[in-house]
N, C-alpha and C. Protein backbone atom coordinates (compact mmCIF):
# COMPACT_ATOMS: atom_id res chain seq x y z
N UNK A 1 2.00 21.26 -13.93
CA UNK A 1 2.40 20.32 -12.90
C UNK A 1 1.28 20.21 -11.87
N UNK A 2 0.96 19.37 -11.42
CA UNK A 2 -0.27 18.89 -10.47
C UNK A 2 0.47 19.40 -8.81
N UNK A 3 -0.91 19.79 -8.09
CA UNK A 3 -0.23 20.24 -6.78
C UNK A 3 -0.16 18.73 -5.92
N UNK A 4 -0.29 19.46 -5.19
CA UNK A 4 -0.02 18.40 -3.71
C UNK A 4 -1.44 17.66 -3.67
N UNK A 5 -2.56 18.91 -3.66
CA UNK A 5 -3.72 18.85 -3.35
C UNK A 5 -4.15 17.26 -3.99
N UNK A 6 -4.26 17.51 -5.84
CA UNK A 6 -4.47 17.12 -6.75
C UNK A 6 -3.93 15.48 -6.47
N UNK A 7 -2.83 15.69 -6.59
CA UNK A 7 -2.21 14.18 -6.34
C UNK A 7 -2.12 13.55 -5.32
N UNK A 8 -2.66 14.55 -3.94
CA UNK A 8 -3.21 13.63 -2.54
C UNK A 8 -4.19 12.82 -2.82
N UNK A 9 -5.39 13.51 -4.02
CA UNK A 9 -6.41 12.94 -4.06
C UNK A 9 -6.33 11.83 -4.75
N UNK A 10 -5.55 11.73 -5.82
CA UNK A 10 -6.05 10.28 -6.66
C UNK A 10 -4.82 9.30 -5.92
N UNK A 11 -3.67 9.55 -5.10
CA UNK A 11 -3.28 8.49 -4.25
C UNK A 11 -4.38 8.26 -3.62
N UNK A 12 -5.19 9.36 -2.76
CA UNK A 12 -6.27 8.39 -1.61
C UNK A 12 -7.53 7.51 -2.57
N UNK A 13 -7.47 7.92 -3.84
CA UNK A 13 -8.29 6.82 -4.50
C UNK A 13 -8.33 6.13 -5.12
N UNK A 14 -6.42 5.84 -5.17
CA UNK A 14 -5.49 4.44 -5.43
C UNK A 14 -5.65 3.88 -4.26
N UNK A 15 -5.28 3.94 -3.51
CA UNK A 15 -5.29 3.58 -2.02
C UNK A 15 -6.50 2.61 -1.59
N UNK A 16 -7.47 3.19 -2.22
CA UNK A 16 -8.91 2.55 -1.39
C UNK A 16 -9.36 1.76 -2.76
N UNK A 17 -8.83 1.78 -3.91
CA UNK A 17 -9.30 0.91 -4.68
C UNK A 17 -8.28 -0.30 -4.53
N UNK A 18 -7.05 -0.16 -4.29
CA UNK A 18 -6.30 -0.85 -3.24
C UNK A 18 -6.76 -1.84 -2.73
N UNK A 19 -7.26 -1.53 -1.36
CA UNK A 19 -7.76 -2.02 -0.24
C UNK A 19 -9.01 -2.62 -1.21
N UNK A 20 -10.11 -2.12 -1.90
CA UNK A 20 -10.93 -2.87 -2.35
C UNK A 20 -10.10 -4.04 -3.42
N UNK A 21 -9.42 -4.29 -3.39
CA UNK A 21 -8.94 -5.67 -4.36
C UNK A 21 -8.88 -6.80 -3.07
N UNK A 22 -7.77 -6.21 -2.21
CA UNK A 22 -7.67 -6.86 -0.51
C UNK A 22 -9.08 -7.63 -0.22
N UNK A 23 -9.86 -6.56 0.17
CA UNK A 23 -11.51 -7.43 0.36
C UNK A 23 -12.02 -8.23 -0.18
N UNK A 24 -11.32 -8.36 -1.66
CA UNK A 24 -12.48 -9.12 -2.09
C UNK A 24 -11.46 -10.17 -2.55
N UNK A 25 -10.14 -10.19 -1.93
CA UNK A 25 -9.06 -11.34 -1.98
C UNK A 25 -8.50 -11.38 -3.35
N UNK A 26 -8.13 -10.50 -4.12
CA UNK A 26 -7.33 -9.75 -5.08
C UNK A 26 -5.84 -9.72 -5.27
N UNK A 27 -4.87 -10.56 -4.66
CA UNK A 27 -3.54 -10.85 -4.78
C UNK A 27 -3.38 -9.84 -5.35
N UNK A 28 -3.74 -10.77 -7.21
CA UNK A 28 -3.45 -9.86 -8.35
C UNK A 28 -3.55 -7.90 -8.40
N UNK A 29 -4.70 -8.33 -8.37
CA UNK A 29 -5.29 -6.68 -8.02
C UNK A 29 -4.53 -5.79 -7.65
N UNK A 30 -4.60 -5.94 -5.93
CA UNK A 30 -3.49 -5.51 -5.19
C UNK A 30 -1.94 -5.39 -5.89
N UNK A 31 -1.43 -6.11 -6.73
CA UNK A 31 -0.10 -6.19 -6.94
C UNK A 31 0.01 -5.14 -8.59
N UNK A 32 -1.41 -5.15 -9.05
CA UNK A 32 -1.39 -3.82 -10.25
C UNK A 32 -0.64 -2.41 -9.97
N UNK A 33 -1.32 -2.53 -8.22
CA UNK A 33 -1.22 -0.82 -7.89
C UNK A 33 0.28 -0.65 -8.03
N UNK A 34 1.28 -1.62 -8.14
CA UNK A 34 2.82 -1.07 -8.05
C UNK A 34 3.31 -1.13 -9.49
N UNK A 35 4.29 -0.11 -9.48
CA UNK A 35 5.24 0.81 -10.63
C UNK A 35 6.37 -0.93 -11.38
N UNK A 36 6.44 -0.50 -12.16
CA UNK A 36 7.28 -1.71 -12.83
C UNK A 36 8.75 -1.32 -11.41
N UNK A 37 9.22 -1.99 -11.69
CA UNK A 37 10.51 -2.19 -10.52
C UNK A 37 10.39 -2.08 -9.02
N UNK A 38 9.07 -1.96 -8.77
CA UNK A 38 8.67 -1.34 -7.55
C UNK A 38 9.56 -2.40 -6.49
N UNK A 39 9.23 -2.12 -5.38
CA UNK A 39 10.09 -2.88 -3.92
C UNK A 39 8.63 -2.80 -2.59
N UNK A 40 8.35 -3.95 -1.91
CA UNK A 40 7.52 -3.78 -0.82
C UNK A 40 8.81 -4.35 0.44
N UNK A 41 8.73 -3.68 1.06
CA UNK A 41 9.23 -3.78 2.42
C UNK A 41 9.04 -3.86 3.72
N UNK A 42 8.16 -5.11 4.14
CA UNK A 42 7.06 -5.21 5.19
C UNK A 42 8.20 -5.58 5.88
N UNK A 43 7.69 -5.86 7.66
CA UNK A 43 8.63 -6.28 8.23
C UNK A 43 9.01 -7.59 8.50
N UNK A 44 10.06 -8.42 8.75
CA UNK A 44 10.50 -9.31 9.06
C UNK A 44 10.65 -9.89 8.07
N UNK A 45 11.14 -9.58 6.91
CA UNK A 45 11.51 -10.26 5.48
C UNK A 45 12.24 -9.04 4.75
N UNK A 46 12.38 -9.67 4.11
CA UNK A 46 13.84 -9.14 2.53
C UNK A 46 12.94 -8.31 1.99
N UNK A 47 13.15 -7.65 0.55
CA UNK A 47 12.69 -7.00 -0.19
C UNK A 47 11.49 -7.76 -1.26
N UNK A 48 10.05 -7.41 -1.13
CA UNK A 48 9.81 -8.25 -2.17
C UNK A 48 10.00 -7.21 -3.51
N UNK A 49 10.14 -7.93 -4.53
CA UNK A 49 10.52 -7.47 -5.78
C UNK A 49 9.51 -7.07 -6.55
N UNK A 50 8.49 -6.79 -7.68
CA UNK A 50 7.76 -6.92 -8.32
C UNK A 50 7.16 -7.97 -9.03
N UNK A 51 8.24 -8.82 -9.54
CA UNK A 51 7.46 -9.97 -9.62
C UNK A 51 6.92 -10.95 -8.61
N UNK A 52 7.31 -10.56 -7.19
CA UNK A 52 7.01 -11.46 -6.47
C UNK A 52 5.70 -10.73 -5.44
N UNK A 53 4.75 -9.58 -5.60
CA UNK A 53 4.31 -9.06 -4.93
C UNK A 53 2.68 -9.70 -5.24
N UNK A 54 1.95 -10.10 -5.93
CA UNK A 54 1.02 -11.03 -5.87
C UNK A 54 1.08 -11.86 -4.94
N UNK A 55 2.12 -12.87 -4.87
CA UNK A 55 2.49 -14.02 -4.56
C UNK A 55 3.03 -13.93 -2.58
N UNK A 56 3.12 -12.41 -3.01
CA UNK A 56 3.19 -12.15 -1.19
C UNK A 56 2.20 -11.67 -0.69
N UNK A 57 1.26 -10.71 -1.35
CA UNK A 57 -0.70 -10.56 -1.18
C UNK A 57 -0.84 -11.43 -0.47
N UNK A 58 -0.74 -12.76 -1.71
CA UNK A 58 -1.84 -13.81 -1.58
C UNK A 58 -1.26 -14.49 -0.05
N UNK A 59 -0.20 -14.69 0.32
CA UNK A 59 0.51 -15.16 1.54
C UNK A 59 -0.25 -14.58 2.43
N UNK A 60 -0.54 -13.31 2.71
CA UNK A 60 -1.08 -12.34 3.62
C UNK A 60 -2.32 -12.50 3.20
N UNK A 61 -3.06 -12.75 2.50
CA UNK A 61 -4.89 -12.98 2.37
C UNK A 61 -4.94 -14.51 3.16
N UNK A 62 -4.09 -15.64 2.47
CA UNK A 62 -4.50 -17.03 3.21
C UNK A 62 -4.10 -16.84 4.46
N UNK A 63 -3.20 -15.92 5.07
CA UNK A 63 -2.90 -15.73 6.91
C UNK A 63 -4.29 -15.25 7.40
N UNK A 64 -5.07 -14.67 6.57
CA UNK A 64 -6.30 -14.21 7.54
C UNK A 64 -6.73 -12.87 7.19
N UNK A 65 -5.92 -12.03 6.56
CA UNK A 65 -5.81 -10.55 6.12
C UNK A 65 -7.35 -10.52 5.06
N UNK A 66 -8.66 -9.62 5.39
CA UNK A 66 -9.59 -9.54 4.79
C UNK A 66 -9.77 -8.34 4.24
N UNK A 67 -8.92 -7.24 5.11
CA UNK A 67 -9.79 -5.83 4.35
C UNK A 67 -8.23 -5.24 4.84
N UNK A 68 -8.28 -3.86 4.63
CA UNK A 68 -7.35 -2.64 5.63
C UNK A 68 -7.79 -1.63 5.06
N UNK A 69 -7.22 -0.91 5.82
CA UNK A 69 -7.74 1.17 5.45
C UNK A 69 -6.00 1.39 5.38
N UNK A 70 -6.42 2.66 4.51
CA UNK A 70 -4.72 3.48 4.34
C UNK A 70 -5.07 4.97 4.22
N UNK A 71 -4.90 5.84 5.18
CA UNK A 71 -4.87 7.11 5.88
C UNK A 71 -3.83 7.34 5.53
N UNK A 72 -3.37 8.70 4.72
CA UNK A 72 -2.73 9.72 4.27
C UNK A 72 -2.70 10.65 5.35
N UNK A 73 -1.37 10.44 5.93
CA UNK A 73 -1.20 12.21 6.80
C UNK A 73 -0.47 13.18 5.98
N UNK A 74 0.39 13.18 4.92
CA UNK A 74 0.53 14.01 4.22
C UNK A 74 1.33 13.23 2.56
N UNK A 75 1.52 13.97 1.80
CA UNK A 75 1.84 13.92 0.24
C UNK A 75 2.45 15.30 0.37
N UNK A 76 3.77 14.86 -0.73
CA UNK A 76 4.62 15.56 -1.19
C UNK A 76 5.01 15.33 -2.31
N UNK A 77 4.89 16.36 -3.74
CA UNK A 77 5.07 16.17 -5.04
C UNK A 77 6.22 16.29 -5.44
N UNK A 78 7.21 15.42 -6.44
CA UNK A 78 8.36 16.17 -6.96
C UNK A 78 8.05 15.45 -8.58
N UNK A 79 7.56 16.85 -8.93
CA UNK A 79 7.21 16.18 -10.45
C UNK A 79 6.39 14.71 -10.62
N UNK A 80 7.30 13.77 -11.16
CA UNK A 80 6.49 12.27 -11.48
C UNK A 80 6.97 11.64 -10.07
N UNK A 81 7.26 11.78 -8.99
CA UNK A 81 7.31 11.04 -7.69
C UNK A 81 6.72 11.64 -6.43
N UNK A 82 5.74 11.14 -5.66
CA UNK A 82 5.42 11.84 -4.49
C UNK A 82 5.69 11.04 -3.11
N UNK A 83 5.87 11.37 -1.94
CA UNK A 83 5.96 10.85 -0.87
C UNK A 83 4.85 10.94 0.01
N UNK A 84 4.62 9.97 0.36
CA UNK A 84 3.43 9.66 0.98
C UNK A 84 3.02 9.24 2.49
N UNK A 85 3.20 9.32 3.71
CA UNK A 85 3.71 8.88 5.02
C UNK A 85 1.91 9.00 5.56
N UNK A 86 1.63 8.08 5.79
CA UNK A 86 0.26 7.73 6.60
C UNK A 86 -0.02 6.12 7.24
N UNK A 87 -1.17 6.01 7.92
CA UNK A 87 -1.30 5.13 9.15
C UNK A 87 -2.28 3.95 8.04
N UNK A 88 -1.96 2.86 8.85
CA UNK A 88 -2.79 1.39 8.13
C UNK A 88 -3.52 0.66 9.01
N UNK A 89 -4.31 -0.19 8.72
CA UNK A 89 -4.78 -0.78 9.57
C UNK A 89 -5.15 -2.62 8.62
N UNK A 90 -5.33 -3.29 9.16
CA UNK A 90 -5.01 -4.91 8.49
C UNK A 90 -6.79 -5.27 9.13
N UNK A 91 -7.48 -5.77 8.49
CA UNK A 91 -8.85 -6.55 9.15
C UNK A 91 -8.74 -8.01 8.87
N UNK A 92 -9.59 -8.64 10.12
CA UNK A 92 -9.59 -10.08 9.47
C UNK A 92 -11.04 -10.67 8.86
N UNK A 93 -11.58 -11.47 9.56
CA UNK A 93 -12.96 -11.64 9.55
C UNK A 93 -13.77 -11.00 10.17
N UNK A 94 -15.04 -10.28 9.82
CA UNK A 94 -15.82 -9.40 10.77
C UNK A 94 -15.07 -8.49 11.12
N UNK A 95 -14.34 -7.86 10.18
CA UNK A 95 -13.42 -6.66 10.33
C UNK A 95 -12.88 -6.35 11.79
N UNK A 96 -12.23 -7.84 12.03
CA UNK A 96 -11.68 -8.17 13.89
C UNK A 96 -10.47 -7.22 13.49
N UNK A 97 -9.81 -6.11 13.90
CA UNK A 97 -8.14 -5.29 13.46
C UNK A 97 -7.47 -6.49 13.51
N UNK A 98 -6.54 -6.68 13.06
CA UNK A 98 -5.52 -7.80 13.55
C UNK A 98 -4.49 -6.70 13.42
N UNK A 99 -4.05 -5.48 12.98
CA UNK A 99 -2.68 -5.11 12.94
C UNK A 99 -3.15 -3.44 12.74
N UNK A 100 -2.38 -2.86 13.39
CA UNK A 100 -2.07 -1.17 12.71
C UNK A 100 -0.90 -0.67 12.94
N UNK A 101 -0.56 0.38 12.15
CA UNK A 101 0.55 0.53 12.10
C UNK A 101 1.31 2.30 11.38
N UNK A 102 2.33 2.23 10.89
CA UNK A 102 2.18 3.40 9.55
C UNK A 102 3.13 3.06 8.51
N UNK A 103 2.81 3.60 7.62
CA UNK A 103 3.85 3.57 6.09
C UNK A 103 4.00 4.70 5.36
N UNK A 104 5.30 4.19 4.89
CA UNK A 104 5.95 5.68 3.68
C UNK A 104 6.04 4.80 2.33
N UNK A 105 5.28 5.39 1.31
CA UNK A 105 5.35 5.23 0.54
C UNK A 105 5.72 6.29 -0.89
N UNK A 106 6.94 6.30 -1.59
CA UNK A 106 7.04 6.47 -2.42
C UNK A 106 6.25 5.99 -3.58
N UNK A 107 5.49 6.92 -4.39
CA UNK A 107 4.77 7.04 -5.77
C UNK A 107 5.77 7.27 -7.07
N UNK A 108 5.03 6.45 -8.19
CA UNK A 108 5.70 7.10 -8.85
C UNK A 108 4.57 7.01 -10.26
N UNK A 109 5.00 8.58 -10.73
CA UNK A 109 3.66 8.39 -12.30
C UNK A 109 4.56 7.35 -13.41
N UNK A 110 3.63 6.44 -13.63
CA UNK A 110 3.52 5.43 -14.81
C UNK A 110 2.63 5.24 -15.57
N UNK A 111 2.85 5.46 -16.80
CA UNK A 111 1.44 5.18 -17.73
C UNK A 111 -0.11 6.63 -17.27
N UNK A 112 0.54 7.04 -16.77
CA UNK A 112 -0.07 8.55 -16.77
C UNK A 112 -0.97 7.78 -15.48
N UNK A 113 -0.89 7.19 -14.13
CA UNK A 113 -1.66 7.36 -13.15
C UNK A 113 -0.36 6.79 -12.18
N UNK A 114 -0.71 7.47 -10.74
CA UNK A 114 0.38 7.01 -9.74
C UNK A 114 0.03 5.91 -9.10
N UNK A 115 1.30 5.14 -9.18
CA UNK A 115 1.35 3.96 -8.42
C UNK A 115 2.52 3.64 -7.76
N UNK A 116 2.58 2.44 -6.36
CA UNK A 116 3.54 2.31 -5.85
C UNK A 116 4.71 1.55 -5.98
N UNK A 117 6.02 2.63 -5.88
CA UNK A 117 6.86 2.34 -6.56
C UNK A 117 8.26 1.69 -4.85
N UNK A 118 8.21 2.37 -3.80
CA UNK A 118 8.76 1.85 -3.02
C UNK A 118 8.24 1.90 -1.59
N UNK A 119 7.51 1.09 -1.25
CA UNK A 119 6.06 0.87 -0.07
C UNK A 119 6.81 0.04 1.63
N UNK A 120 7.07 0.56 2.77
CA UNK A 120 7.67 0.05 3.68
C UNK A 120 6.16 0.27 4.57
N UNK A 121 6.55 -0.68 5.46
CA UNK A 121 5.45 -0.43 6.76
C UNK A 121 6.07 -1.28 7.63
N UNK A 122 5.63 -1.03 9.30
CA UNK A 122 5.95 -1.30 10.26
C UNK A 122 4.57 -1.51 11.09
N UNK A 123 4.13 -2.44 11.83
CA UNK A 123 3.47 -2.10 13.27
C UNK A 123 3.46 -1.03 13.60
N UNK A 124 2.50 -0.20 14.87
CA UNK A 124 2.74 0.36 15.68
C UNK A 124 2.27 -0.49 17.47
N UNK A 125 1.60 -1.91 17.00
CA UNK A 125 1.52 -2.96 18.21
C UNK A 125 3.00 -3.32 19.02
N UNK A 126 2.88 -3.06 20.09
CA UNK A 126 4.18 -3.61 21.18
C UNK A 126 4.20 -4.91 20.49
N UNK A 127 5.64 -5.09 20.94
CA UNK A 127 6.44 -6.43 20.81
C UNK A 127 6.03 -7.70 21.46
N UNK A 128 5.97 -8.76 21.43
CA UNK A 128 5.59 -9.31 22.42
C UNK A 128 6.08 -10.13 23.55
């Protein structure tokens, strides 16, 4: 069974290969990293589903969204699922922040590498 250690690491280098699909405007890309049935749960909308998580990328790339970072404060293993709770950040052009925030993400092993299977995030910007 893989430790904590082990599977912190190849989430943080899901994560940033992630974010490299984002940069280079990757809908698709971006929408690989999730588990068949997966769920994204951003705020101010419903659940997107799996088939619809490209199609919500790409919504968030044509708003302006160019890059982000995803910081791991900790991972927790249970066999083929880990929990994942760390800070985000959204870039636009000239890597201007437009958003930060944090997320919990549930992992889950598929096809022998982890990917995201139930992904929420919130702001941490005041209201306005």
């Amino acid at each position: 069974m893989p430790s904590n250690t082990d599977v912190a690491a190849i989430i943080s280098r899901n994560n940033k290969r992630l974010c490299g699909e984002l940069a280079v405007g990757n809908a698709a890309g971006v929408a690989d990293f999730y588990a068949t049935g997966a769920q994204l749960m951003p705020p101010n909308v419903d659940f997107i589903e799996t088939d619809a998580l490209a199609s919500w990328w790409q919504g968030a790339i044509d708003m302006g969204v160019k890059d982000g970072s995803l910081t791991s404060i900790s991972v927790e293993v249970h066999g083929d699922t880990a929990i994942e709770v760390g800070r985000y950040k959204l870039f636009g052009d000239d890597r201007v922040e437009l958003d930060d925030g944090k997320y919990l993400v549930v992992w889950r092993k598929e096809d022998g590498d982890w990917k995201l299977y139930l992904d929420i995030f919130n702001t941490s910007q005041p209201a306005e």
